[in-house]
N, C-alpha and C. Protein backbone atom coordinates (compact mmCIF):
# COMPACT_ATOMS: atom_id res chain seq x y z
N UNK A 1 -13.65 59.84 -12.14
CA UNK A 1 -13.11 60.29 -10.90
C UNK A 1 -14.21 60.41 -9.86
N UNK A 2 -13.83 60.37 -8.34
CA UNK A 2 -14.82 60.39 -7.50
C UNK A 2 -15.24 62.66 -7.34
N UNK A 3 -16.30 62.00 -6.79
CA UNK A 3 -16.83 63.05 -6.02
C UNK A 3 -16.14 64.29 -5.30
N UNK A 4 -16.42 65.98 -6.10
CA UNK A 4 -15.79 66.67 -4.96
C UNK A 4 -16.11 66.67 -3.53
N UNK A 5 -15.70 66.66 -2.73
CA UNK A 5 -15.85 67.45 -1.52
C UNK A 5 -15.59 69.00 -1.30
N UNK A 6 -16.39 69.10 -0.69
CA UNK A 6 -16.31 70.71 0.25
C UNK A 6 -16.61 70.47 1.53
N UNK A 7 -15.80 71.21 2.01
CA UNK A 7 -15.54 71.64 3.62
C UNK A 7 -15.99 73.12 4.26
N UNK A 8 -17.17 72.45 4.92
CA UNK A 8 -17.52 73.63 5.98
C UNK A 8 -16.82 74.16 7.07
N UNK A 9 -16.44 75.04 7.00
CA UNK A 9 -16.08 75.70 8.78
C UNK A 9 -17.29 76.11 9.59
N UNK A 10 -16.98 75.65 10.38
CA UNK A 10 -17.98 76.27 11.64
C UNK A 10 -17.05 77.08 12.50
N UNK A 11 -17.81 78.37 12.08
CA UNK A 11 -17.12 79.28 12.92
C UNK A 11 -17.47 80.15 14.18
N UNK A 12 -17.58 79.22 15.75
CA UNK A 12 -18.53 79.94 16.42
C UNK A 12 -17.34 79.91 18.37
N UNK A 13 -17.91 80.97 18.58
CA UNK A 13 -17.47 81.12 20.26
C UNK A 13 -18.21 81.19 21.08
N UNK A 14 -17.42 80.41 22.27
CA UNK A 14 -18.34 80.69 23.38
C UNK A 14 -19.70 81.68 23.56
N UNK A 15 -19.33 82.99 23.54
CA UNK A 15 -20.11 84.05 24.03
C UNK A 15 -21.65 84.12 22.93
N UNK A 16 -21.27 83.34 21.61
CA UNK A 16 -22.47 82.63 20.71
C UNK A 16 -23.75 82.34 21.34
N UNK A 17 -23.07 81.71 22.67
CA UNK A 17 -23.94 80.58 22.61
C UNK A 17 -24.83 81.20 24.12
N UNK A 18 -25.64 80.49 24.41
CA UNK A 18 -26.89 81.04 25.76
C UNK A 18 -26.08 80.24 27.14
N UNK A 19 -25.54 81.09 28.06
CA UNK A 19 -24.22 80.35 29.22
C UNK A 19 -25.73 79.60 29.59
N UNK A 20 -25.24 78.38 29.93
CA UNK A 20 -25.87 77.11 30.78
C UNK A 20 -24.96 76.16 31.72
N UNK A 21 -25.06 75.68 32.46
CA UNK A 21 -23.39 74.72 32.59
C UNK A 21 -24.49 73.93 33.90
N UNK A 22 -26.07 73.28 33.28
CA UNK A 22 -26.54 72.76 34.24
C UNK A 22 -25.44 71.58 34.88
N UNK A 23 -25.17 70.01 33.50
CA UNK A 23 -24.35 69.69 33.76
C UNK A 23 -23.54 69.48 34.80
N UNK A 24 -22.68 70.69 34.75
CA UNK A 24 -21.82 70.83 35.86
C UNK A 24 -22.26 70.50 37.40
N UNK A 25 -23.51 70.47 37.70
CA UNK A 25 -24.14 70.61 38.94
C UNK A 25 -24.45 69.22 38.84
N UNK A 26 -24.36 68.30 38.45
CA UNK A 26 -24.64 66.87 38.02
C UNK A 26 -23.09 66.34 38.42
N UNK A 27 -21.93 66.64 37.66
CA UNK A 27 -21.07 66.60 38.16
C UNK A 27 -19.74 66.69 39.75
N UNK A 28 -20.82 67.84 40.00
CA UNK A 28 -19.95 68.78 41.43
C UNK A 28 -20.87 67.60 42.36
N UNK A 29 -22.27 67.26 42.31
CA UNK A 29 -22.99 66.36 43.33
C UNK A 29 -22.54 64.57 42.98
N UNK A 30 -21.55 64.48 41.84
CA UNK A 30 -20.89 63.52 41.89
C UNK A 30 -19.88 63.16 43.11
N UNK A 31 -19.28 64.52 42.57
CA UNK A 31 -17.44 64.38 43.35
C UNK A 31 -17.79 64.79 44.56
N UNK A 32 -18.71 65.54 45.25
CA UNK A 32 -19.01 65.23 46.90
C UNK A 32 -19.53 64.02 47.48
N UNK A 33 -20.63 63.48 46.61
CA UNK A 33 -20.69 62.15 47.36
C UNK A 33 -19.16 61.31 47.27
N UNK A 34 -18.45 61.40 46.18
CA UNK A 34 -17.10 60.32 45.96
C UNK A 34 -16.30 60.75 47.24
N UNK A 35 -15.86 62.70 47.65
CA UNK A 35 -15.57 62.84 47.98
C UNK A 35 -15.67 62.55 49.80
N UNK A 36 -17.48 62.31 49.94
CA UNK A 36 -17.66 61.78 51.21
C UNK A 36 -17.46 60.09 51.63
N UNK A 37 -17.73 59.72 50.67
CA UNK A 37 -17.50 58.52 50.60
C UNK A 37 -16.27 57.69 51.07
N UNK A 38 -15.34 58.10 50.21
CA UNK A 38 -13.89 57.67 50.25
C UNK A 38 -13.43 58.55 50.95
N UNK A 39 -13.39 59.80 51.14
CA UNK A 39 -12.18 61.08 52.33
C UNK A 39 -13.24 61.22 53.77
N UNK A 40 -14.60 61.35 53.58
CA UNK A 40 -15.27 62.27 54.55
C UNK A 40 -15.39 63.23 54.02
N UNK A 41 -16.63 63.47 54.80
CA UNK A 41 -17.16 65.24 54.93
C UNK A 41 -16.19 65.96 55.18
N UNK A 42 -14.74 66.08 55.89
CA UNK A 42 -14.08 67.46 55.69
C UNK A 42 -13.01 67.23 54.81
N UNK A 43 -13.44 66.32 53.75
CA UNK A 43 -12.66 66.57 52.19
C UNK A 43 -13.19 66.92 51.73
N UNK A 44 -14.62 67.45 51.53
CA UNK A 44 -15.75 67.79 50.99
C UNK A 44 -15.57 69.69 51.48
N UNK A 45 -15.19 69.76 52.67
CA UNK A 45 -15.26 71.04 53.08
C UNK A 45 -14.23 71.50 52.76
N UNK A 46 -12.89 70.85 52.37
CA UNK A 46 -11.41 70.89 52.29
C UNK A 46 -11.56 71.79 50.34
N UNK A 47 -12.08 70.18 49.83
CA UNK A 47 -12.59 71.17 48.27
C UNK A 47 -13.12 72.40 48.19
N UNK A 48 -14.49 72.63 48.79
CA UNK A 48 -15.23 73.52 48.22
C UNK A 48 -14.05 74.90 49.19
N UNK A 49 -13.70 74.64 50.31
CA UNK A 49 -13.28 75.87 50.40
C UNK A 49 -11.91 76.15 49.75
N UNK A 50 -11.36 75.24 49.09
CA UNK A 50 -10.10 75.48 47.68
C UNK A 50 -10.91 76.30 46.61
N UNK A 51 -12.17 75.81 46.77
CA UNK A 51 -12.81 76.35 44.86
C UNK A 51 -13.57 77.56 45.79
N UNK A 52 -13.45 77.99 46.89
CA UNK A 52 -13.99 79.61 46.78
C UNK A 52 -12.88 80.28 47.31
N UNK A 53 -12.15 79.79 47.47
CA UNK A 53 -10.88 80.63 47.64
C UNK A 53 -9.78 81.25 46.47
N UNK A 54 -10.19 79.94 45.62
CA UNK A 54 -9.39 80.04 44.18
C UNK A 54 -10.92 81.01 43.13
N UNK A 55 -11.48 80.06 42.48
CA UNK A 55 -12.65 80.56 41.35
C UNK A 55 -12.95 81.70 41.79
N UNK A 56 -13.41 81.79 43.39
CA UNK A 56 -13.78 82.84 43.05
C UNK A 56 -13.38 84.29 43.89
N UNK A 57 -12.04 84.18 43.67
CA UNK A 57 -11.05 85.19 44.44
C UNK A 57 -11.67 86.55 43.90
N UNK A 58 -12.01 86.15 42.63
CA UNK A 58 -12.09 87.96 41.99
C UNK A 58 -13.50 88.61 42.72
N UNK A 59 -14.64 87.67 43.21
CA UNK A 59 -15.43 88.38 43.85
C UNK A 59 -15.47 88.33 44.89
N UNK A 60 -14.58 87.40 46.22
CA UNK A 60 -14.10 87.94 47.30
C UNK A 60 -13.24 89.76 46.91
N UNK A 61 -12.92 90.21 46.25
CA UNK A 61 -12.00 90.97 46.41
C UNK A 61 -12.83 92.15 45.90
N UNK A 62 -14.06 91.72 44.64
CA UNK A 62 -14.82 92.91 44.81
C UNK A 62 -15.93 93.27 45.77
N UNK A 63 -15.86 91.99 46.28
CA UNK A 63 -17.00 92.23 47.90
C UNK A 63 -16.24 93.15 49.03
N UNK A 64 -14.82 92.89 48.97
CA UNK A 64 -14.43 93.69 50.57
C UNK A 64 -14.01 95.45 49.48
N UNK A 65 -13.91 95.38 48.03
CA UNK A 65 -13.90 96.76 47.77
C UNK A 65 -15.28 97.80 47.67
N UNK A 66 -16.40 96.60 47.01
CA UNK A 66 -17.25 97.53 46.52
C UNK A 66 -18.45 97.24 47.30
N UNK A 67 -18.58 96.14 48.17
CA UNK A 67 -19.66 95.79 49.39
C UNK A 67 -20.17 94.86 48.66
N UNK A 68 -21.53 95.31 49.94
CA UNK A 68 -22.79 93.76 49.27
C UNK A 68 -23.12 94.00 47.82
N UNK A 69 -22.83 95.21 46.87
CA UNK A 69 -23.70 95.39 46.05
C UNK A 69 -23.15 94.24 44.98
N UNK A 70 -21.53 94.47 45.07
CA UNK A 70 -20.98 93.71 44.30
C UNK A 70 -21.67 91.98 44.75
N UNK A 71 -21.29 91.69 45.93
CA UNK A 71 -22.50 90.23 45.73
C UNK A 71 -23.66 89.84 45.16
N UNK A 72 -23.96 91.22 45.29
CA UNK A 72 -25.96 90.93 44.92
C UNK A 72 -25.76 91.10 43.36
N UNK A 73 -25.07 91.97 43.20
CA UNK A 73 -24.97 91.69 41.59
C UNK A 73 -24.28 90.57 40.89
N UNK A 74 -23.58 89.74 41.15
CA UNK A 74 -22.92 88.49 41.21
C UNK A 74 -24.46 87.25 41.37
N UNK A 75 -25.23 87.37 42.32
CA UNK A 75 -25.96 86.24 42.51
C UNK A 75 -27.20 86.78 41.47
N UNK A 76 -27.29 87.63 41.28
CA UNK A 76 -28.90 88.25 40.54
C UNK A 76 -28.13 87.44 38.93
N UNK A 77 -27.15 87.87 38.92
CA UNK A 77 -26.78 87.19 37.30
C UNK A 77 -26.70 86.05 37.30
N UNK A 78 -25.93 85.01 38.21
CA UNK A 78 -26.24 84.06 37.92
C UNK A 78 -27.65 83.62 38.00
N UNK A 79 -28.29 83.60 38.95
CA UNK A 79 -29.54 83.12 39.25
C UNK A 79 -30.70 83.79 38.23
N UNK A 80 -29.99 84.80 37.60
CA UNK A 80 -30.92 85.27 36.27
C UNK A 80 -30.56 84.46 34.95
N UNK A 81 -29.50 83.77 34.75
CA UNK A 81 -28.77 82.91 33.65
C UNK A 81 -29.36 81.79 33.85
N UNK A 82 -29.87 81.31 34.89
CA UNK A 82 -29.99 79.95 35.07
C UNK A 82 -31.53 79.50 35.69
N UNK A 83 -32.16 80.73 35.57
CA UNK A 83 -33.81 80.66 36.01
C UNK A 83 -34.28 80.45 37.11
N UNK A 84 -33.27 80.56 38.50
CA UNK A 84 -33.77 80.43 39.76
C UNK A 84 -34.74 81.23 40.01
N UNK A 85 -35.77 80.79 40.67
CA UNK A 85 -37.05 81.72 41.78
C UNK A 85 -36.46 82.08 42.84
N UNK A 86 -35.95 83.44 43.41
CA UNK A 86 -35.11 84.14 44.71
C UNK A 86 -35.84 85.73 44.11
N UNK A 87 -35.59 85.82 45.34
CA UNK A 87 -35.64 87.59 45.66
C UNK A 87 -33.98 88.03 46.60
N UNK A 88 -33.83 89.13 46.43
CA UNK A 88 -32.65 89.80 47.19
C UNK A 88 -33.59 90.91 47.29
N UNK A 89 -33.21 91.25 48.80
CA UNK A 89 -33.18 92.52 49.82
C UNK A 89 -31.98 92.77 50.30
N UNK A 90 -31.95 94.24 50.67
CA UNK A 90 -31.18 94.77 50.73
C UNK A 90 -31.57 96.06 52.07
N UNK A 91 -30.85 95.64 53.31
CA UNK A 91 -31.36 96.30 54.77
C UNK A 91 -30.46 97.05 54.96
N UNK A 92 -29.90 98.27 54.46
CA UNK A 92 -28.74 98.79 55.83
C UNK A 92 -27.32 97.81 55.06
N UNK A 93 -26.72 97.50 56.05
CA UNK A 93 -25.43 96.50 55.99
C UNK A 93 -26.01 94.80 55.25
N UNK A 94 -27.23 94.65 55.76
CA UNK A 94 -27.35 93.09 55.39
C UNK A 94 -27.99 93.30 53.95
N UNK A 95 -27.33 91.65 53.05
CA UNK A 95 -27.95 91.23 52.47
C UNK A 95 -28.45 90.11 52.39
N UNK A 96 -30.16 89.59 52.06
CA UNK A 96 -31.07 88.82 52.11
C UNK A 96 -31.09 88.36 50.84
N UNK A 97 -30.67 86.66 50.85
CA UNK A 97 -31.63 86.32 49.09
C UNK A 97 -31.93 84.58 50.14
N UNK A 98 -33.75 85.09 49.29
CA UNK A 98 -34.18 84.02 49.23
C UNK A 98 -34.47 83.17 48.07
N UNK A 99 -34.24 82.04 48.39
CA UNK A 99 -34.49 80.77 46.84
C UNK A 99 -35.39 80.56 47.15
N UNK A 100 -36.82 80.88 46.48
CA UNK A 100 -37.68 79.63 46.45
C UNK A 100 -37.51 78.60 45.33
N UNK A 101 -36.60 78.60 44.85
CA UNK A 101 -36.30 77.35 43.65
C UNK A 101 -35.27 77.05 43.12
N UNK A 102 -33.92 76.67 43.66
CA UNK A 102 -32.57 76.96 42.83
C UNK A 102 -32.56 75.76 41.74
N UNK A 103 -32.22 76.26 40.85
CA UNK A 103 -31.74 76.11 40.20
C UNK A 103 -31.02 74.66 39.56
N UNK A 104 -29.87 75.00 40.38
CA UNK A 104 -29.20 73.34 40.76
C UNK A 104 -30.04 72.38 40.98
N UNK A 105 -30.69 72.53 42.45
CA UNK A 105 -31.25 71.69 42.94
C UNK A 105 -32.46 71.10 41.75
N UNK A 106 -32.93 71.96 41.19
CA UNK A 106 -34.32 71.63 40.30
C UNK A 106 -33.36 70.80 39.37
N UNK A 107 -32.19 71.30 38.26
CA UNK A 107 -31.76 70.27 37.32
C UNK A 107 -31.90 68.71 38.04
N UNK A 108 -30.99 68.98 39.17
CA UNK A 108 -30.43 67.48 39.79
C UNK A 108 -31.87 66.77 39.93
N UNK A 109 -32.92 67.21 40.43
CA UNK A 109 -34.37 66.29 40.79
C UNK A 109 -34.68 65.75 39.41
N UNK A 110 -35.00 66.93 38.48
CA UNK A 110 -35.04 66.63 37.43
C UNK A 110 -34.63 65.13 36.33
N UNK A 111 -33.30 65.22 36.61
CA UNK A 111 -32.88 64.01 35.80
C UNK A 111 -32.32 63.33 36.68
N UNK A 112 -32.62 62.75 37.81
CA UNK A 112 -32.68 62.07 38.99
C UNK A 112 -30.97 62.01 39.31
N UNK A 113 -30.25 63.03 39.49
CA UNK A 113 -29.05 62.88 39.33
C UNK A 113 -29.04 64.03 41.10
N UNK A 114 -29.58 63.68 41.81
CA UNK A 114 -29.56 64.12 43.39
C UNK A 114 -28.97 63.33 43.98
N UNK A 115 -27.77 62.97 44.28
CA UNK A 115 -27.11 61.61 44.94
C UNK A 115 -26.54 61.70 46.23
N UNK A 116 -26.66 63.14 46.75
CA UNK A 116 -26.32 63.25 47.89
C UNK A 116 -27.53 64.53 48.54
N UNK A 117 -27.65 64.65 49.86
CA UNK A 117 -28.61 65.48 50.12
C UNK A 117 -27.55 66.47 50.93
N UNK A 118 -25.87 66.01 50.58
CA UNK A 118 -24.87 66.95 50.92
C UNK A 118 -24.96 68.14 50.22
N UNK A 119 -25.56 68.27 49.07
CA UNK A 119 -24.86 69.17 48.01
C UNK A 119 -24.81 70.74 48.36
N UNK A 120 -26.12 70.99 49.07
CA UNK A 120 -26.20 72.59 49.66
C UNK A 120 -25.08 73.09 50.42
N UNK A 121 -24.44 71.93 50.87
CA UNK A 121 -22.86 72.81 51.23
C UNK A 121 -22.28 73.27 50.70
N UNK A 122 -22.43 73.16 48.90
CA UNK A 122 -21.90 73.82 48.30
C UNK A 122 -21.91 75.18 48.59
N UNK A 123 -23.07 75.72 48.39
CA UNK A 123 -23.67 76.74 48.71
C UNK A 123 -22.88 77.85 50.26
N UNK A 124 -22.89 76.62 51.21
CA UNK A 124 -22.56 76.95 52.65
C UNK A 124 -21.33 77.66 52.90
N UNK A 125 -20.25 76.33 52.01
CA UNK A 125 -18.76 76.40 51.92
C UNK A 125 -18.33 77.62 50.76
N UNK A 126 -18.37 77.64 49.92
CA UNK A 126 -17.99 78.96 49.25
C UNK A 126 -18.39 80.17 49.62
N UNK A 127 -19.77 80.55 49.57
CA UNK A 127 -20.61 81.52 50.80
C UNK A 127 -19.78 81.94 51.84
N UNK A 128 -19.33 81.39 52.80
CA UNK A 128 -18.30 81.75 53.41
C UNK A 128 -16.70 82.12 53.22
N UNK A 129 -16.31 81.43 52.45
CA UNK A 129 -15.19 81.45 52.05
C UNK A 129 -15.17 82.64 51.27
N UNK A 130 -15.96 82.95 50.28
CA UNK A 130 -15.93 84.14 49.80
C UNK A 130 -16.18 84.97 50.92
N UNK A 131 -16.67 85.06 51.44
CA UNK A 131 -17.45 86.42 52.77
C UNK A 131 -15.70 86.93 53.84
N UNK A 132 -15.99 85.65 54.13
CA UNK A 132 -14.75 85.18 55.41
C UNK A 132 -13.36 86.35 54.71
N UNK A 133 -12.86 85.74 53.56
CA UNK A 133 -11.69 86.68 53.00
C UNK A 133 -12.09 88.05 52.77
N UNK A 134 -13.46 88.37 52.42
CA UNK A 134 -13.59 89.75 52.53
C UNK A 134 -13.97 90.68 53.17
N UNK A 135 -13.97 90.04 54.66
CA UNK A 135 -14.48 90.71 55.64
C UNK A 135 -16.00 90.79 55.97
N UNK A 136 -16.88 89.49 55.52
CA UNK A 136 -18.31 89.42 55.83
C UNK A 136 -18.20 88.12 56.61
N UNK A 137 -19.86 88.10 56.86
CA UNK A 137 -19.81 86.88 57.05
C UNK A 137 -21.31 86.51 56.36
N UNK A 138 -21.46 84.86 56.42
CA UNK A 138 -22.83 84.42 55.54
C UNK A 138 -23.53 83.55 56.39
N UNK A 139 -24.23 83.38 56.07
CA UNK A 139 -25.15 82.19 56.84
C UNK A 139 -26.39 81.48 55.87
N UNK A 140 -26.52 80.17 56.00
CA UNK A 140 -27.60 79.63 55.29
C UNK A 140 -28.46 78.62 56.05
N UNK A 141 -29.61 78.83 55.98
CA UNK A 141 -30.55 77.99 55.98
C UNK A 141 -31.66 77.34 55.06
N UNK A 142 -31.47 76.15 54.96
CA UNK A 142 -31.97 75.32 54.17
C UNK A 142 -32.62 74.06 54.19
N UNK A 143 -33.30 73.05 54.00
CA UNK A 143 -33.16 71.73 53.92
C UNK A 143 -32.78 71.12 52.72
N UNK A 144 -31.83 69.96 53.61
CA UNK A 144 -31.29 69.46 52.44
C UNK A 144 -32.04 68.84 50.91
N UNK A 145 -31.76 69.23 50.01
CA UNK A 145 -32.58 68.41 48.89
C UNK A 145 -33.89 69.13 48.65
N UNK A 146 -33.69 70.37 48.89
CA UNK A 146 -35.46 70.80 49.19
C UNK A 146 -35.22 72.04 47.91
N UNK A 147 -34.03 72.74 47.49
CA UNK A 147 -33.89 73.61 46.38
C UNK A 147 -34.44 75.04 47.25
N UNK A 148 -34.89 75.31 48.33
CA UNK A 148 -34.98 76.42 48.73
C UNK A 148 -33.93 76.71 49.99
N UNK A 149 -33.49 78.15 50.08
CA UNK A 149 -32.94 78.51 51.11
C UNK A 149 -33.11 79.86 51.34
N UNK A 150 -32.43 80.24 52.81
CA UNK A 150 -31.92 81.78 52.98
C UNK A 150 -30.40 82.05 53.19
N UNK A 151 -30.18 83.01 52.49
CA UNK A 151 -28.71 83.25 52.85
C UNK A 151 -28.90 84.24 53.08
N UNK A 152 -28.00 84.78 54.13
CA UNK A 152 -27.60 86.26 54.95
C UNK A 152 -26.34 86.63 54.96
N UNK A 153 -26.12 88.27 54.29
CA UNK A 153 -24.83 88.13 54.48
C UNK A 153 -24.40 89.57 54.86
N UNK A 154 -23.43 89.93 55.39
CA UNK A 154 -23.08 90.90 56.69
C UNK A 154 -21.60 91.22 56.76
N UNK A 155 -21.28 92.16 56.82
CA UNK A 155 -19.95 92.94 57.17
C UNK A 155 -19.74 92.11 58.51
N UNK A 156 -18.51 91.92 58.84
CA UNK A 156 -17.87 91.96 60.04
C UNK A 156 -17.78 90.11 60.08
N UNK A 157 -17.45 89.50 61.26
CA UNK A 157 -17.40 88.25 61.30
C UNK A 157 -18.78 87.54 62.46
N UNK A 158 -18.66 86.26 62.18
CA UNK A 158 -19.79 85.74 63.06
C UNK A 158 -19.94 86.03 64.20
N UNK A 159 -18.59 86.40 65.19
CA UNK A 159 -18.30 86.25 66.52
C UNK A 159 -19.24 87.54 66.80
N UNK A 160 -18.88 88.85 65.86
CA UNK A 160 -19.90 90.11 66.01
C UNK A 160 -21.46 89.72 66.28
N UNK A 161 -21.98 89.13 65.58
CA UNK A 161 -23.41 89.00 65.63
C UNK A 161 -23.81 88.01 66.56
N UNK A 162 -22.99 87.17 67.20
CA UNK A 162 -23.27 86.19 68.56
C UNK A 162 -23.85 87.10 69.88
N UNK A 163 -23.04 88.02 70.28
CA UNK A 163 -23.42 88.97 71.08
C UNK A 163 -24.84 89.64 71.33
């Protein structure tokens, strides 16, 4: 007769494992260039402000309950999961984070998978979209493809701080 077999289970979950989802950022700088390509730039703005309106409803909603802290604690984790160089300050009403190194941007250079020097809108378009529904507003400055920025972000809407 032949050979027994035995069967291993592998028995493992998500939360196992060390969160990474560089990937994904390889992906998302896919579907904006496709998306500029074939729709334009405001299918590009059309998406990302669907995916911060949707993904990430739950921290629009703890930003207009619990303030900036709830943001800053939102970006310190990710950007602590994923090894970005930033600092956050914290003034009064504003909050300050600077990148000197995101993250994203470093995977994408990395494995030459930078295909658009659109991608920091990511950044731009959700940033707001989250802010906008909860009664802030954001602002970024950056160059494109460069992995550093500033974001600012503030109670009230833009029209306030024009004045």
């Amino acid at each position: 007769m032949g050979e027994k077999r035995t069967q291993k289970i592998l028995d493992r979950n998500a939360a196992d494992n060390v969160y990474l989802h560089r990937d994904f950022h390889g992906a998302l700088c896919n579907a904006i260039r496709y998306l500029d390509d074939t729709f334009g730039p405001q299918a590009v703005t059309e998406y990302l402000t669907r995916l911060g309106s949707t993904y990430f409803a739950p921290l629009s909603e703890r930003l207009a309950t619990e303030g900036l802290s709830a943001l800053a604690e939102h970006i310190r984790s990710v950007m602590e999961r994923e090894n970005g160089r930033f600092t956050i300050d914290r003034c009064e009403d504003v909050l300050t984070v600077t990148m000197t190194e995101c993250p994203a941007i470093a995977h994408l250079r990395r494995t030459g998978q930078l295909y658009t020097e659109r991608y920091c809108e990511t950044t731009v378009v959700i940033n707001e979209t989250i802010c906008r529904r909860a009664g802030y507003t954001s602002s970024c400055v950056y160059e494109p493809g460069q992995g550093r920025c500033v974001q600012i972000f503030r109670k009230g809407n833009k029209d306030d701080f024009l004045h």
